[in-house]
PDB file of N, CA and C in Angstrom:
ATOM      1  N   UNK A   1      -1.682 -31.147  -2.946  1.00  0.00           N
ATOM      2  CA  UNK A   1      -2.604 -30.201  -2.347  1.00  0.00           C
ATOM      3  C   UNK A   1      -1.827 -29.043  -1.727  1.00  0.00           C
ATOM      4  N   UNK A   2      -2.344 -27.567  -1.937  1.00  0.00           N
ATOM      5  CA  UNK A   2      -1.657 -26.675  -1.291  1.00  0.00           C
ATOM      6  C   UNK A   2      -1.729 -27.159   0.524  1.00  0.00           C
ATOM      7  N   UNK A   3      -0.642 -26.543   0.923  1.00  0.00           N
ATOM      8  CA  UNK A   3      -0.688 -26.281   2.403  1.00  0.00           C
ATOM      9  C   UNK A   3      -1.259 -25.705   2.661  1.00  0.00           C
ATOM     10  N   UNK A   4      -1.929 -25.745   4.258  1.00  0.00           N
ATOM     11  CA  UNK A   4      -2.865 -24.836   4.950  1.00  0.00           C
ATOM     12  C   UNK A   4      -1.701 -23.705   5.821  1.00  0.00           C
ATOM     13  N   UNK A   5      -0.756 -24.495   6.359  1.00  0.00           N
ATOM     14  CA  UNK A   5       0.392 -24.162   7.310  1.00  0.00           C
ATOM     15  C   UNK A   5       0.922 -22.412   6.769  1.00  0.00           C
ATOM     16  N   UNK A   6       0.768 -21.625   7.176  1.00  0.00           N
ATOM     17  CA  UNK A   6       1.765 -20.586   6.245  1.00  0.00           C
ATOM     18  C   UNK A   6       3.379 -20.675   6.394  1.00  0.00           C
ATOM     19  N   UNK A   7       3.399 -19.924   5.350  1.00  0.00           N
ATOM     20  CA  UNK A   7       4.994 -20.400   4.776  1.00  0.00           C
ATOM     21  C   UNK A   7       5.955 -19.452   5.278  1.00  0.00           C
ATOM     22  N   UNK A   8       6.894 -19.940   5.630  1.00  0.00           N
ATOM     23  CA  UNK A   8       7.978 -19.366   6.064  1.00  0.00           C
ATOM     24  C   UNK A   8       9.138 -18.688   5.005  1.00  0.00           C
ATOM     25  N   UNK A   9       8.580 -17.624   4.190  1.00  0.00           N
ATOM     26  CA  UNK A   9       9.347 -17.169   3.194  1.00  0.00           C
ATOM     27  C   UNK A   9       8.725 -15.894   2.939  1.00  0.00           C
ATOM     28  N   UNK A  10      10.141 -14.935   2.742  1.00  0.00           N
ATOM     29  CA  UNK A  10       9.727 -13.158   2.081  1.00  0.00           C
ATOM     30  C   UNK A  10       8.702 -13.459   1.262  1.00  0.00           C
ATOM     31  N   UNK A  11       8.102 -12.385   1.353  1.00  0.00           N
ATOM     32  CA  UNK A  11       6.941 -12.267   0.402  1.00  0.00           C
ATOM     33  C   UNK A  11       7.769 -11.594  -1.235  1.00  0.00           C
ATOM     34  N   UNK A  12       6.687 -12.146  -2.303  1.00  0.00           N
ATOM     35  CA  UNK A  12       7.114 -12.439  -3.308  1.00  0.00           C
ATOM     36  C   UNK A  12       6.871 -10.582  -4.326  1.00  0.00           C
ATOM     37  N   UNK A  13       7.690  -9.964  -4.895  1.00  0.00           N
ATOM     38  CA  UNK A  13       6.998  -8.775  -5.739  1.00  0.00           C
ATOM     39  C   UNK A  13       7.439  -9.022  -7.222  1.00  0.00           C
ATOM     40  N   UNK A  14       6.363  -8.378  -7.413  1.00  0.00           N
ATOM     41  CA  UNK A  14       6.258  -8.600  -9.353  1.00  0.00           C
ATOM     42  C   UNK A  14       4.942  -7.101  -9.429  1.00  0.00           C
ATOM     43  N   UNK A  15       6.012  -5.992 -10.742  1.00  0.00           N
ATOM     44  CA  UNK A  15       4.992  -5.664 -10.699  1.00  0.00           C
ATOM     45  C   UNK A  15       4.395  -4.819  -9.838  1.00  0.00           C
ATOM     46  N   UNK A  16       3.426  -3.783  -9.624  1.00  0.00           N
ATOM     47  CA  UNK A  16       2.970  -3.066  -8.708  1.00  0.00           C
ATOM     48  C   UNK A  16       2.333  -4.257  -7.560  1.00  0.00           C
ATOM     49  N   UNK A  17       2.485  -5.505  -7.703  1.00  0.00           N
ATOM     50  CA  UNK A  17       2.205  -6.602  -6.662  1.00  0.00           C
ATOM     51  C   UNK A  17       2.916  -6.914  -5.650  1.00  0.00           C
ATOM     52  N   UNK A  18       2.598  -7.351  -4.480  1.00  0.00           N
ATOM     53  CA  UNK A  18       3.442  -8.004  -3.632  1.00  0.00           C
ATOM     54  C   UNK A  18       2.777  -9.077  -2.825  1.00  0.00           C
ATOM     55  N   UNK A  19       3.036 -10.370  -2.821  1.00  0.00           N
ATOM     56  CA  UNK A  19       2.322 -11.546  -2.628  1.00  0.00           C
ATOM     57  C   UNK A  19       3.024 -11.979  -1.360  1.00  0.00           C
ATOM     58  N   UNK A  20       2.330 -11.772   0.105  1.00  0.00           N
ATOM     59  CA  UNK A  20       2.747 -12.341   1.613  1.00  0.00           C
ATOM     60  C   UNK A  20       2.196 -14.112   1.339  1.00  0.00           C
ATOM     61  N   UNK A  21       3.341 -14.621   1.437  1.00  0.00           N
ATOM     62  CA  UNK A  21       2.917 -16.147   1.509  1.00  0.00           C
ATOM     63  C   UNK A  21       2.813 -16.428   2.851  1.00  0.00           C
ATOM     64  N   UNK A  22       2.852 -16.068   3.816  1.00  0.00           N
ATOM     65  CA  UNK A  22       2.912 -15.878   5.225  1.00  0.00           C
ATOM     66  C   UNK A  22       1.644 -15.828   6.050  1.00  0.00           C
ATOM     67  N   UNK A  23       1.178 -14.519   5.059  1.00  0.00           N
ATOM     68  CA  UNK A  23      -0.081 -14.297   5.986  1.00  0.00           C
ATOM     69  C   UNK A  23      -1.720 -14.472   4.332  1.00  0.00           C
ATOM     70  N   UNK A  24      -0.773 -14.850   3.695  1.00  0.00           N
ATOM     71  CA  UNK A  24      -1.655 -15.217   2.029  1.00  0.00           C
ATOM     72  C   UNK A  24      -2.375 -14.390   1.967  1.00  0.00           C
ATOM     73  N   UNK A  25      -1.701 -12.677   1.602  1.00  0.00           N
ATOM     74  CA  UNK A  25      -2.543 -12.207   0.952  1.00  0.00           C
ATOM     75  C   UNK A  25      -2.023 -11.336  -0.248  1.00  0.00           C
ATOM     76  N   UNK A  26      -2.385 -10.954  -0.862  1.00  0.00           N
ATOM     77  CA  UNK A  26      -1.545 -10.194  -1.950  1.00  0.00           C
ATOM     78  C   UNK A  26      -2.097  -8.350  -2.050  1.00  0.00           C
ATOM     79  N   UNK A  27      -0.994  -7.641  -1.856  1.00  0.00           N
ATOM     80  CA  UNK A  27      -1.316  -6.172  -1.930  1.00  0.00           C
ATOM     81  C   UNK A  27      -1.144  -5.654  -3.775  1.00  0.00           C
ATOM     82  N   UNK A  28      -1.431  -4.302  -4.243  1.00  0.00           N
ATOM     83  CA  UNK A  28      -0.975  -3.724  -5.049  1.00  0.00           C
ATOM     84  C   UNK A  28      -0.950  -2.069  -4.767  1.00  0.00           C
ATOM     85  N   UNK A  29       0.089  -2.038  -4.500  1.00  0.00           N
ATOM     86  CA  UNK A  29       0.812  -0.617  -4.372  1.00  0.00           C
ATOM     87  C   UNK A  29       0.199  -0.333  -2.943  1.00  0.00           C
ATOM     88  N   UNK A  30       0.398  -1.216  -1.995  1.00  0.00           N
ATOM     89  CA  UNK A  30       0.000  -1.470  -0.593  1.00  0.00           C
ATOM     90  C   UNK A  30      -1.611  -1.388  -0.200  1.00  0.00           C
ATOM     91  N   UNK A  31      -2.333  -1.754  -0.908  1.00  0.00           N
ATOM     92  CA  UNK A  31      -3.497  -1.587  -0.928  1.00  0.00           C
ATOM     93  C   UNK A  31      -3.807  -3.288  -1.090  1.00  0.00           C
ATOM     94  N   UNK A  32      -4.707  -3.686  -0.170  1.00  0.00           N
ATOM     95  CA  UNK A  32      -4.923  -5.101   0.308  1.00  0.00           C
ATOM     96  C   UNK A  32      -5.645  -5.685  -1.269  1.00  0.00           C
ATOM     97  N   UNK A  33      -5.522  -6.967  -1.279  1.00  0.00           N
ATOM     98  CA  UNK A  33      -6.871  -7.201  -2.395  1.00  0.00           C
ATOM     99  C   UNK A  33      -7.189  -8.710  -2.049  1.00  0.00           C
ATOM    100  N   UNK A  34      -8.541  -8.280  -2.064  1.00  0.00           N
ATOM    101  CA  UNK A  34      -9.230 -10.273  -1.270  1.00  0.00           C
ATOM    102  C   UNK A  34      -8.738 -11.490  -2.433  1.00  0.00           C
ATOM    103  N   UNK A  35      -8.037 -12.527  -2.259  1.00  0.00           N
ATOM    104  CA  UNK A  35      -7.805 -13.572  -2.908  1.00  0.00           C
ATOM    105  C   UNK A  35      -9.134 -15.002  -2.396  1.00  0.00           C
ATOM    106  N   UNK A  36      -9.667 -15.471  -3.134  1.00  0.00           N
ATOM    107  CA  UNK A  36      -9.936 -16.730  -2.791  1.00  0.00           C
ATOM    108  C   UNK A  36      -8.739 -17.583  -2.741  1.00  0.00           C
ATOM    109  N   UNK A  37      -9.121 -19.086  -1.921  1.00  0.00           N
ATOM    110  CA  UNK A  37      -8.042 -19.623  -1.478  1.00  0.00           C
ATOM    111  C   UNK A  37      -7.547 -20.460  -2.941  1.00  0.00           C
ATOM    112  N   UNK A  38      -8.237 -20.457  -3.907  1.00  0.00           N
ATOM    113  CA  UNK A  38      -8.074 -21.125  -5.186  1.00  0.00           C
ATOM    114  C   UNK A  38      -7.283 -20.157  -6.019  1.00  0.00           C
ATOM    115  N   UNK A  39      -7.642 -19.214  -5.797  1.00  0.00           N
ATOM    116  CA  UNK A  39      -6.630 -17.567  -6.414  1.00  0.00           C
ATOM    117  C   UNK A  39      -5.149 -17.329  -6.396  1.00  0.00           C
ATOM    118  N   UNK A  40      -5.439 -17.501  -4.532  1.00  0.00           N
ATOM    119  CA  UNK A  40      -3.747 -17.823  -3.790  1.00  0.00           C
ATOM    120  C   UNK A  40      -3.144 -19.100  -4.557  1.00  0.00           C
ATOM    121  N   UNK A  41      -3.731 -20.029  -3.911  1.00  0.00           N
ATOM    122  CA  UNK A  41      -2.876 -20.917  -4.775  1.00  0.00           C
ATOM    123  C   UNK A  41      -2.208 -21.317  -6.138  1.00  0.00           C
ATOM    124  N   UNK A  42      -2.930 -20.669  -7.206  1.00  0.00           N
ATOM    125  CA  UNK A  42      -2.631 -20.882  -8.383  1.00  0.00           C
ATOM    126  C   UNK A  42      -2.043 -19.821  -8.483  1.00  0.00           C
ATOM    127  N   UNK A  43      -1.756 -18.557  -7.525  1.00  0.00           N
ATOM    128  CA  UNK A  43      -1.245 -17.301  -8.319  1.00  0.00           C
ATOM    129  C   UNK A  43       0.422 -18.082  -7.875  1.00  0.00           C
ATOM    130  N   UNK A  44       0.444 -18.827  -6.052  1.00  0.00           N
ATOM    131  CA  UNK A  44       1.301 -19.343  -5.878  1.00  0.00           C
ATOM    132  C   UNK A  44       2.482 -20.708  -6.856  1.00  0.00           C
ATOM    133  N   UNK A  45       1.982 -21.316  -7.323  1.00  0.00           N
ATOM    134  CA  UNK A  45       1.940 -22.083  -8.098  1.00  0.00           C
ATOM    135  C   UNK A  45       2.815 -21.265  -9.592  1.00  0.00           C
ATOM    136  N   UNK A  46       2.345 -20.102  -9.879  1.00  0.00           N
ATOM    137  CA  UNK A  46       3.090 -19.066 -11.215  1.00  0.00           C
ATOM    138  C   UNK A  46       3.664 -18.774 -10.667  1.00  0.00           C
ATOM    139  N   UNK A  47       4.047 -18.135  -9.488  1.00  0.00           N
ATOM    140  CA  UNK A  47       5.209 -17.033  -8.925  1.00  0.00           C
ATOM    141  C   UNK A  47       6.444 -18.290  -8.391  1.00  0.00           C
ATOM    142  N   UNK A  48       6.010 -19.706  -7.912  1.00  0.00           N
ATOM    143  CA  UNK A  48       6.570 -20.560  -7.785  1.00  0.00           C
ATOM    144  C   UNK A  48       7.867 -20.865  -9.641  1.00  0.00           C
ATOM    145  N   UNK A  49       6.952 -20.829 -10.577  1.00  0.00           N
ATOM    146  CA  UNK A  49       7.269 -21.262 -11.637  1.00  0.00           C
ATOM    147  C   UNK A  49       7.733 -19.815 -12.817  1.00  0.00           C
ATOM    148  N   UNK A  50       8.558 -19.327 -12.356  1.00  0.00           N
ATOM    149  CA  UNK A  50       8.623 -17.723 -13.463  1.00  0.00           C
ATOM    150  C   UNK A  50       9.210 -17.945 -14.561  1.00  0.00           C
ATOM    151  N   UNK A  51       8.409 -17.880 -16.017  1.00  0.00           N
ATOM    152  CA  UNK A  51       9.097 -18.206 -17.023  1.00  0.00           C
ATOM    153  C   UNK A  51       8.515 -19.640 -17.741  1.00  0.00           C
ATOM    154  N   UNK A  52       8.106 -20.505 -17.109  1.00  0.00           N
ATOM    155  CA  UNK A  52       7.792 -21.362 -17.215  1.00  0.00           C
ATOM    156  C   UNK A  52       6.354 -21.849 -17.791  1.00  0.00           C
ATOM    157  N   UNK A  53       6.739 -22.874 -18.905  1.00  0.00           N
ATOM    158  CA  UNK A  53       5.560 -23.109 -19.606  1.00  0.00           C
ATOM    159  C   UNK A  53       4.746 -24.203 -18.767  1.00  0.00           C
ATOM    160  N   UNK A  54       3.541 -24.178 -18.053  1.00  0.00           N
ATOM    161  CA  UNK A  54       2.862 -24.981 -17.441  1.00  0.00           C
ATOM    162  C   UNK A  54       1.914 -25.493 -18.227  1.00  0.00           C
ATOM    163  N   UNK A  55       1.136 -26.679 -18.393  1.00  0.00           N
ATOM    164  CA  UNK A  55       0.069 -26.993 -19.453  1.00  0.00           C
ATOM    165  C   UNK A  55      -1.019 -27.174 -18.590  1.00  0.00           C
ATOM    166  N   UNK A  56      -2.235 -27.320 -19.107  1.00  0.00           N
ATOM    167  CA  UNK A  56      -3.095 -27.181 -17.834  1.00  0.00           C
ATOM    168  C   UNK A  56      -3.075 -28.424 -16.636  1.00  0.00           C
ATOM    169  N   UNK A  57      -2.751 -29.292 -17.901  1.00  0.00           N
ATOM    170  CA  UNK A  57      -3.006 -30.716 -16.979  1.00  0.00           C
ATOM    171  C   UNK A  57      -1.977 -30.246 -15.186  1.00  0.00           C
ATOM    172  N   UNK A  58      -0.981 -29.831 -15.968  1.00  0.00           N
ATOM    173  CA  UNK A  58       0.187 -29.956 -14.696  1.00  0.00           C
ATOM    174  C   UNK A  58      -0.308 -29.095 -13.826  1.00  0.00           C
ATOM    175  N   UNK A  59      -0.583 -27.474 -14.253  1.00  0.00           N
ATOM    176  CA  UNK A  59      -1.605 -26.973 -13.141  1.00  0.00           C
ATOM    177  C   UNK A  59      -2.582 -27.710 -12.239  1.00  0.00           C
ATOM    178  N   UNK A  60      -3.521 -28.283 -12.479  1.00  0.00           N
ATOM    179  CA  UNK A  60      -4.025 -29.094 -11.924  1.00  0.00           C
ATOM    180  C   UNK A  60      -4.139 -30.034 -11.279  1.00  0.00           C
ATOM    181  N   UNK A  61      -2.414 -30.515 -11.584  1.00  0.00           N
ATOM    182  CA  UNK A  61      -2.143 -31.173 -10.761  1.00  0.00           C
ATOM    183  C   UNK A  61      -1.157 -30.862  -9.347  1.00  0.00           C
ATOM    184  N   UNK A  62      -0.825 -29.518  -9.552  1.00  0.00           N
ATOM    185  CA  UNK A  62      -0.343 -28.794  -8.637  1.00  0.00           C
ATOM    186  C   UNK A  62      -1.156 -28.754  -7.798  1.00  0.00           C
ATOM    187  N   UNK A  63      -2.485 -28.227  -8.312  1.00  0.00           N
ATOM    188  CA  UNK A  63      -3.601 -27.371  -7.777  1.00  0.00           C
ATOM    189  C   UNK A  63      -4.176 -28.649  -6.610  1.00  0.00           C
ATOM    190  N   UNK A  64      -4.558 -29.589  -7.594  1.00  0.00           N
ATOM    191  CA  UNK A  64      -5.461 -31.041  -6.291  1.00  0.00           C
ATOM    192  C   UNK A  64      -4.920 -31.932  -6.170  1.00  0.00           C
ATOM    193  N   UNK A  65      -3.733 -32.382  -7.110  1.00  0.00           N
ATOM    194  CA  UNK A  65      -2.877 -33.780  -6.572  1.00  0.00           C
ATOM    195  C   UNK A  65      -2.664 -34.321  -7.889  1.00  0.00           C
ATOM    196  N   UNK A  66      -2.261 -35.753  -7.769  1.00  0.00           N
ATOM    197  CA  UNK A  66      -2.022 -36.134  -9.209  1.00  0.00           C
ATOM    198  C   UNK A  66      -3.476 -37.221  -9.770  1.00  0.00           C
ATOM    199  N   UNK A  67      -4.410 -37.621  -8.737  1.00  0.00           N
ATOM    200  CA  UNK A  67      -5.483 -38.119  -8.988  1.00  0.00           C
ATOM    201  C   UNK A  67      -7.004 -36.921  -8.955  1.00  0.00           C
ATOM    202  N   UNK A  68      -6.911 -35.963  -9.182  1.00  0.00           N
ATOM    203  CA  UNK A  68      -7.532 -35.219  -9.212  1.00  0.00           C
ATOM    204  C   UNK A  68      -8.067 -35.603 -11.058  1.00  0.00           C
ATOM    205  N   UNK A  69      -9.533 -35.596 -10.918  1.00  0.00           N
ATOM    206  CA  UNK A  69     -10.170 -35.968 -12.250  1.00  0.00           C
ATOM    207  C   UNK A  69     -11.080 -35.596 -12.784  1.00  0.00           C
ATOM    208  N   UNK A  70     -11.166 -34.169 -12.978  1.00  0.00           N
ATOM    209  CA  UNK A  70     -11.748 -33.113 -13.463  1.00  0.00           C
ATOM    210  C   UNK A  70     -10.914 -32.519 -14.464  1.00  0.00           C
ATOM    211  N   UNK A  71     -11.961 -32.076 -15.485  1.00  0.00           N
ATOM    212  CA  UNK A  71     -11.616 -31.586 -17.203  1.00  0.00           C
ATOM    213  C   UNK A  71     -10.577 -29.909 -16.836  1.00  0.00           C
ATOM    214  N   UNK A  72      -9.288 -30.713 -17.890  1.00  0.00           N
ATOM    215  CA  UNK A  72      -8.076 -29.425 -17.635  1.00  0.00           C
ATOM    216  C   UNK A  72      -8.836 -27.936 -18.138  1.00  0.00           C
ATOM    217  N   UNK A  73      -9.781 -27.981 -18.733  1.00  0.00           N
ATOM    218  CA  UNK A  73     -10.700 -26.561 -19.145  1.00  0.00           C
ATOM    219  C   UNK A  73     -10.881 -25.918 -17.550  1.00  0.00           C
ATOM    220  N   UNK A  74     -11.364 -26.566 -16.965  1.00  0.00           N
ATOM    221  CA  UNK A  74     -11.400 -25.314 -15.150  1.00  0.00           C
ATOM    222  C   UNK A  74     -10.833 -24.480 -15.257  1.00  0.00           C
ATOM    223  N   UNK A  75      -9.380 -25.077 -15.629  1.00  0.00           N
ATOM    224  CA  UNK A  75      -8.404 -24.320 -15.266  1.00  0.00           C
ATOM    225  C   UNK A  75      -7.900 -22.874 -16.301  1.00  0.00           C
ATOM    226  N   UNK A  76      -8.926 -22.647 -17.091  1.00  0.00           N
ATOM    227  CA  UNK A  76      -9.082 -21.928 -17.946  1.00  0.00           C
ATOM    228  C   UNK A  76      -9.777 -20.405 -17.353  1.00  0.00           C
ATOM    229  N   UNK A  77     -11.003 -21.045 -16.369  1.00  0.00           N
ATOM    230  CA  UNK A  77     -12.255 -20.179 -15.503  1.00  0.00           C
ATOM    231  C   UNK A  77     -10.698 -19.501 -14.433  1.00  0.00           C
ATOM    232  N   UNK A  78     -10.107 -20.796 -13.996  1.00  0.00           N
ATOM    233  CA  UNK A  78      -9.650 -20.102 -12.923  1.00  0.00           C
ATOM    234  C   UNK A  78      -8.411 -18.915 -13.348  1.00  0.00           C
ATOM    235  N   UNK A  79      -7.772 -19.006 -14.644  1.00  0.00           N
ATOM    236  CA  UNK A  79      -6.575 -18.439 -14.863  1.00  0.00           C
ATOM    237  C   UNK A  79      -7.296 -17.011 -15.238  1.00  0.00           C
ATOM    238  N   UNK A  80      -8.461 -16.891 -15.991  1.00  0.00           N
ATOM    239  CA  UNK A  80      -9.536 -15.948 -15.976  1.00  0.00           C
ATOM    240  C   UNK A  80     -10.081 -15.041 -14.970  1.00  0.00           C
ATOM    241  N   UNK A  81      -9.672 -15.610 -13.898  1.00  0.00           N
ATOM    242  CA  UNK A  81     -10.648 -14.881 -12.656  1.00  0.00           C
ATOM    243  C   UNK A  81      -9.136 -14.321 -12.503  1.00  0.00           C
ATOM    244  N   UNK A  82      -8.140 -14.958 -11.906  1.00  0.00           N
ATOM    245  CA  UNK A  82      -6.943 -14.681 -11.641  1.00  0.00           C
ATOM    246  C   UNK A  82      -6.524 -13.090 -12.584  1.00  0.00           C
ATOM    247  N   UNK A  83      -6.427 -13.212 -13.985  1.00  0.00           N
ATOM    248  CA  UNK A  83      -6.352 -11.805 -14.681  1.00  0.00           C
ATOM    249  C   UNK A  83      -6.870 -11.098 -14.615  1.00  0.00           C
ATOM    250  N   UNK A  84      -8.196 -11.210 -14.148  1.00  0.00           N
ATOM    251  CA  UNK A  84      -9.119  -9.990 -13.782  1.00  0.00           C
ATOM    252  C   UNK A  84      -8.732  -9.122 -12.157  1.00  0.00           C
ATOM    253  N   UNK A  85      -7.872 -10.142 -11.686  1.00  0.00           N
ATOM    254  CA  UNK A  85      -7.418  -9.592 -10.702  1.00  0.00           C
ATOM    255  C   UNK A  85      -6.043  -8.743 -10.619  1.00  0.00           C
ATOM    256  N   UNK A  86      -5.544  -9.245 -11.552  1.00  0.00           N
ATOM    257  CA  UNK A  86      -3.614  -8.769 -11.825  1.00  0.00           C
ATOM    258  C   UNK A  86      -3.608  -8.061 -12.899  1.00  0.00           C
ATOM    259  N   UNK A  87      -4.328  -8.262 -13.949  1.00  0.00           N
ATOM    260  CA  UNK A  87      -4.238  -7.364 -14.839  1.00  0.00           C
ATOM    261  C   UNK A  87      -5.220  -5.656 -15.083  1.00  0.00           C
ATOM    262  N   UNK A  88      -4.178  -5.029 -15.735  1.00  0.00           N
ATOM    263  CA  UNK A  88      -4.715  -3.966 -16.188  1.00  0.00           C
ATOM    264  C   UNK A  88      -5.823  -4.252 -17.137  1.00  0.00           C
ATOM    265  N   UNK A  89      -5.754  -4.814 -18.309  1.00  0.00           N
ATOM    266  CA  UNK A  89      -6.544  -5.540 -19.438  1.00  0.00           C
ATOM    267  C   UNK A  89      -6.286  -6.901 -19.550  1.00  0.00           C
ATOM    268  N   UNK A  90      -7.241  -7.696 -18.828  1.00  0.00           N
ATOM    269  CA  UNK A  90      -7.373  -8.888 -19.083  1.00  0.00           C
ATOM    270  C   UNK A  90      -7.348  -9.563 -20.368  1.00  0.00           C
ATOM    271  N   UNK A  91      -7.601  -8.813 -21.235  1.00  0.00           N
ATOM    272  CA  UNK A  91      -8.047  -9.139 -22.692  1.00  0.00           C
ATOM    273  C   UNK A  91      -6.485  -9.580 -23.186  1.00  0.00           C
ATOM    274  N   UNK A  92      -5.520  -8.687 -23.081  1.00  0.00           N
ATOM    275  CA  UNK A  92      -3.986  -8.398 -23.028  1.00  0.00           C
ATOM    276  C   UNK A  92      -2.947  -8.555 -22.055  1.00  0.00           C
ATOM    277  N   UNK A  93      -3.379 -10.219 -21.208  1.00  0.00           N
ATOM    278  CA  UNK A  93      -2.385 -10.072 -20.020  1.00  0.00           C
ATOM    279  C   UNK A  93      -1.073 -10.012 -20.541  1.00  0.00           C
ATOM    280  N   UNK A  94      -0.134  -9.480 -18.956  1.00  0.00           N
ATOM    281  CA  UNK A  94       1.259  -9.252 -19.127  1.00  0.00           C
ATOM    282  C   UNK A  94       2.161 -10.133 -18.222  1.00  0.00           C
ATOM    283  N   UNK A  95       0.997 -10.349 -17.081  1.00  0.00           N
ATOM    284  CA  UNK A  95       1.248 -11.413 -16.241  1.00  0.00           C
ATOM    285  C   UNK A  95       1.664 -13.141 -16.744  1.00  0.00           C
ATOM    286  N   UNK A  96       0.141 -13.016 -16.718  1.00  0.00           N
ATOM    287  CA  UNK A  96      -0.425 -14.536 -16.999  1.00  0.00           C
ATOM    288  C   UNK A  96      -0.339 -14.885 -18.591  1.00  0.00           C
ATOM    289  N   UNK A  97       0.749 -14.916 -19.073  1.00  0.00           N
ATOM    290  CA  UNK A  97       0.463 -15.169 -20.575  1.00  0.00           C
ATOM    291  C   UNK A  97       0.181 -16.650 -21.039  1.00  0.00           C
ATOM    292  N   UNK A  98      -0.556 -16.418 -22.263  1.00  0.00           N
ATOM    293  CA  UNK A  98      -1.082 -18.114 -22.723  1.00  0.00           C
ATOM    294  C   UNK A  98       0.101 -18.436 -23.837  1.00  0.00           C
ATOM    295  N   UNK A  99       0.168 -19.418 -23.739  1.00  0.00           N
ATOM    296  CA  UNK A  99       1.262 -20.217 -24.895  1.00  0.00           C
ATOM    297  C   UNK A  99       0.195 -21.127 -25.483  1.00  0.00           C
ATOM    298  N   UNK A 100      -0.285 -20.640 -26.791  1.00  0.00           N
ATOM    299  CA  UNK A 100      -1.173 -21.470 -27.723  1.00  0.00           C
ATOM    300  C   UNK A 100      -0.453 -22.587 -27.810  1.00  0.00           C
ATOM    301  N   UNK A 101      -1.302 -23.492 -27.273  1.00  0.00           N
ATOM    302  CA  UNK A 101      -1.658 -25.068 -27.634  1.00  0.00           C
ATOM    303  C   UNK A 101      -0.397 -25.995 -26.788  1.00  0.00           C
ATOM    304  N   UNK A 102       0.399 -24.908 -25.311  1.00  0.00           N
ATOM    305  CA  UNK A 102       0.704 -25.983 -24.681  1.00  0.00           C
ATOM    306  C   UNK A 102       0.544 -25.521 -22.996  1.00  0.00           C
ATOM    307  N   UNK A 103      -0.124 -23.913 -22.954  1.00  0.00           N
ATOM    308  CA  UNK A 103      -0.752 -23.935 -21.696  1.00  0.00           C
ATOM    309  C   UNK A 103      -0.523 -22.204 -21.371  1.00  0.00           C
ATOM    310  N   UNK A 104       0.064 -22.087 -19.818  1.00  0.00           N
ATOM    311  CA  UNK A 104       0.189 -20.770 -19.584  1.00  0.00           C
ATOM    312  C   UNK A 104       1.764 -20.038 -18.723  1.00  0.00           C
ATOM    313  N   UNK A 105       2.502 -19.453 -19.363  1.00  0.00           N
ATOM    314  CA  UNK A 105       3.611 -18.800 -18.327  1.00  0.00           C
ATOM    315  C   UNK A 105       3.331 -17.779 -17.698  1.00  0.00           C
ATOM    316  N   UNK A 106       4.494 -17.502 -16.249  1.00  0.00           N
ATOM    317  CA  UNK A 106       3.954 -16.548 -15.701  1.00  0.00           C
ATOM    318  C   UNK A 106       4.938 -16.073 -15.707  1.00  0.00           C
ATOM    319  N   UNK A 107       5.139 -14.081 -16.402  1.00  0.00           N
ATOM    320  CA  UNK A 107       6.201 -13.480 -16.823  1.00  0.00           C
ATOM    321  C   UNK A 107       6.117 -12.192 -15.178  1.00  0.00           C
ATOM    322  N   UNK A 108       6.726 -12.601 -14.425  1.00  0.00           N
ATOM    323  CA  UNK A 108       6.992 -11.655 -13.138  1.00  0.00           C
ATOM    324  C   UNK A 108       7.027 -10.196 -13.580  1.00  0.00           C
ATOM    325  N   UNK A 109       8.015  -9.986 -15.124  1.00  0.00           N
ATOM    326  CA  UNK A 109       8.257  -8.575 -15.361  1.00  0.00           C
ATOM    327  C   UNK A 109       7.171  -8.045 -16.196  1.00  0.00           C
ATOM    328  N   UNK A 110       6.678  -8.418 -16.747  1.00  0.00           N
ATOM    329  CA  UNK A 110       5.020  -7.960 -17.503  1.00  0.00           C
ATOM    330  C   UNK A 110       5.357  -7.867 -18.941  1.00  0.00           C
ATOM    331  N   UNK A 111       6.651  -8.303 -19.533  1.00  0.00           N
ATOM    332  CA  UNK A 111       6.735  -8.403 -21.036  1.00  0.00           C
ATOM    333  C   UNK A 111       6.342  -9.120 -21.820  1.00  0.00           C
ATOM    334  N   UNK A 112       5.672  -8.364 -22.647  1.00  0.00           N
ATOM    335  CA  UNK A 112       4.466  -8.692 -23.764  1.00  0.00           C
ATOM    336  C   UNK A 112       5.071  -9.644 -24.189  1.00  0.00           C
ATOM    337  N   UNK A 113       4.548 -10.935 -24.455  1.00  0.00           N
ATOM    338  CA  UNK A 113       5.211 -11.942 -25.580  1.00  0.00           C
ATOM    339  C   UNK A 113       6.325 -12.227 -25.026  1.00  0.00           C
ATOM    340  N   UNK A 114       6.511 -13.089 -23.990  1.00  0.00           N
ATOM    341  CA  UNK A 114       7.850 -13.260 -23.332  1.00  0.00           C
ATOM    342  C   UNK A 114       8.016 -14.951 -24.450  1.00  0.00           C
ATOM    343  N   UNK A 115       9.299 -15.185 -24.402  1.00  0.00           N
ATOM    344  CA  UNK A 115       9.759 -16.387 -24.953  1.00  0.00           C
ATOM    345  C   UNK A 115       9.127 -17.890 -24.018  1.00  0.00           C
ATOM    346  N   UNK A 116       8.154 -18.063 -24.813  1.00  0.00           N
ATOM    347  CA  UNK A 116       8.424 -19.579 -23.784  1.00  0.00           C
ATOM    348  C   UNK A 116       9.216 -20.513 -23.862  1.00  0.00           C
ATOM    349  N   UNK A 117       9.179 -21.320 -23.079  1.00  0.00           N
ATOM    350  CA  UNK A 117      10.579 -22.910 -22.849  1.00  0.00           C
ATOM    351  C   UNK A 117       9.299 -24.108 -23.005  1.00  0.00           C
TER     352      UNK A 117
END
């Protein structure tokens, strides 16, 4: 389960973004933008993991624990809401990229088609 506690660490930039884990909120080009607390966390969770191929299951289990038992598709709605927030064209993220058929990486520098692991 995420922490409630805020975190004792620089805030994170990627991107015209900059993510306060401190005070959990995320700016773009210093301009505030409202996160739900499900937003934060999973955006936390990618910026935690850069490069990295996550599958949904493991998201999810980041996200509620390892007995959490709800269908890995959610996590589809939520990576969705998330691009509509970070991306220029959601249709074409640069962020949040999908790796057909083993989940999603999160590329900090915004390059198209980054290599997954």
């Amino acid at each position: 389960m995420p922490s409630a506690a805020p975190e004792q660490r620089e805030p994170y930039s990627f991107g015209r973004f900059r993510l306060d884990f401190q005070s959990r909120t995320l700016q773009q080009d210093d301009r505030p933008i409202t996160l739900s607390g499900s937003e934060f966390a999973l955006l936390k969770i990618f910026v935690n993991n850069p490069m990295r191929t996550l599958t949904r299951e493991r998201l999810l289990e980041l996200l509620h624990g390892p007995e959490y038992d709800g269908t890995d598709r959610g996590i589809d709605v939520q990576v969705w809401r998330l691009r509509r927030i970070l991306e220029t064209d959601p249709s074409a993220p640069r962020f949040i990229q999908t790796v057909r058929g083993r989940g999603y990486v999160f590329v900090p520098d915004g390059e198209q088609n980054a290599p997954a692991n």
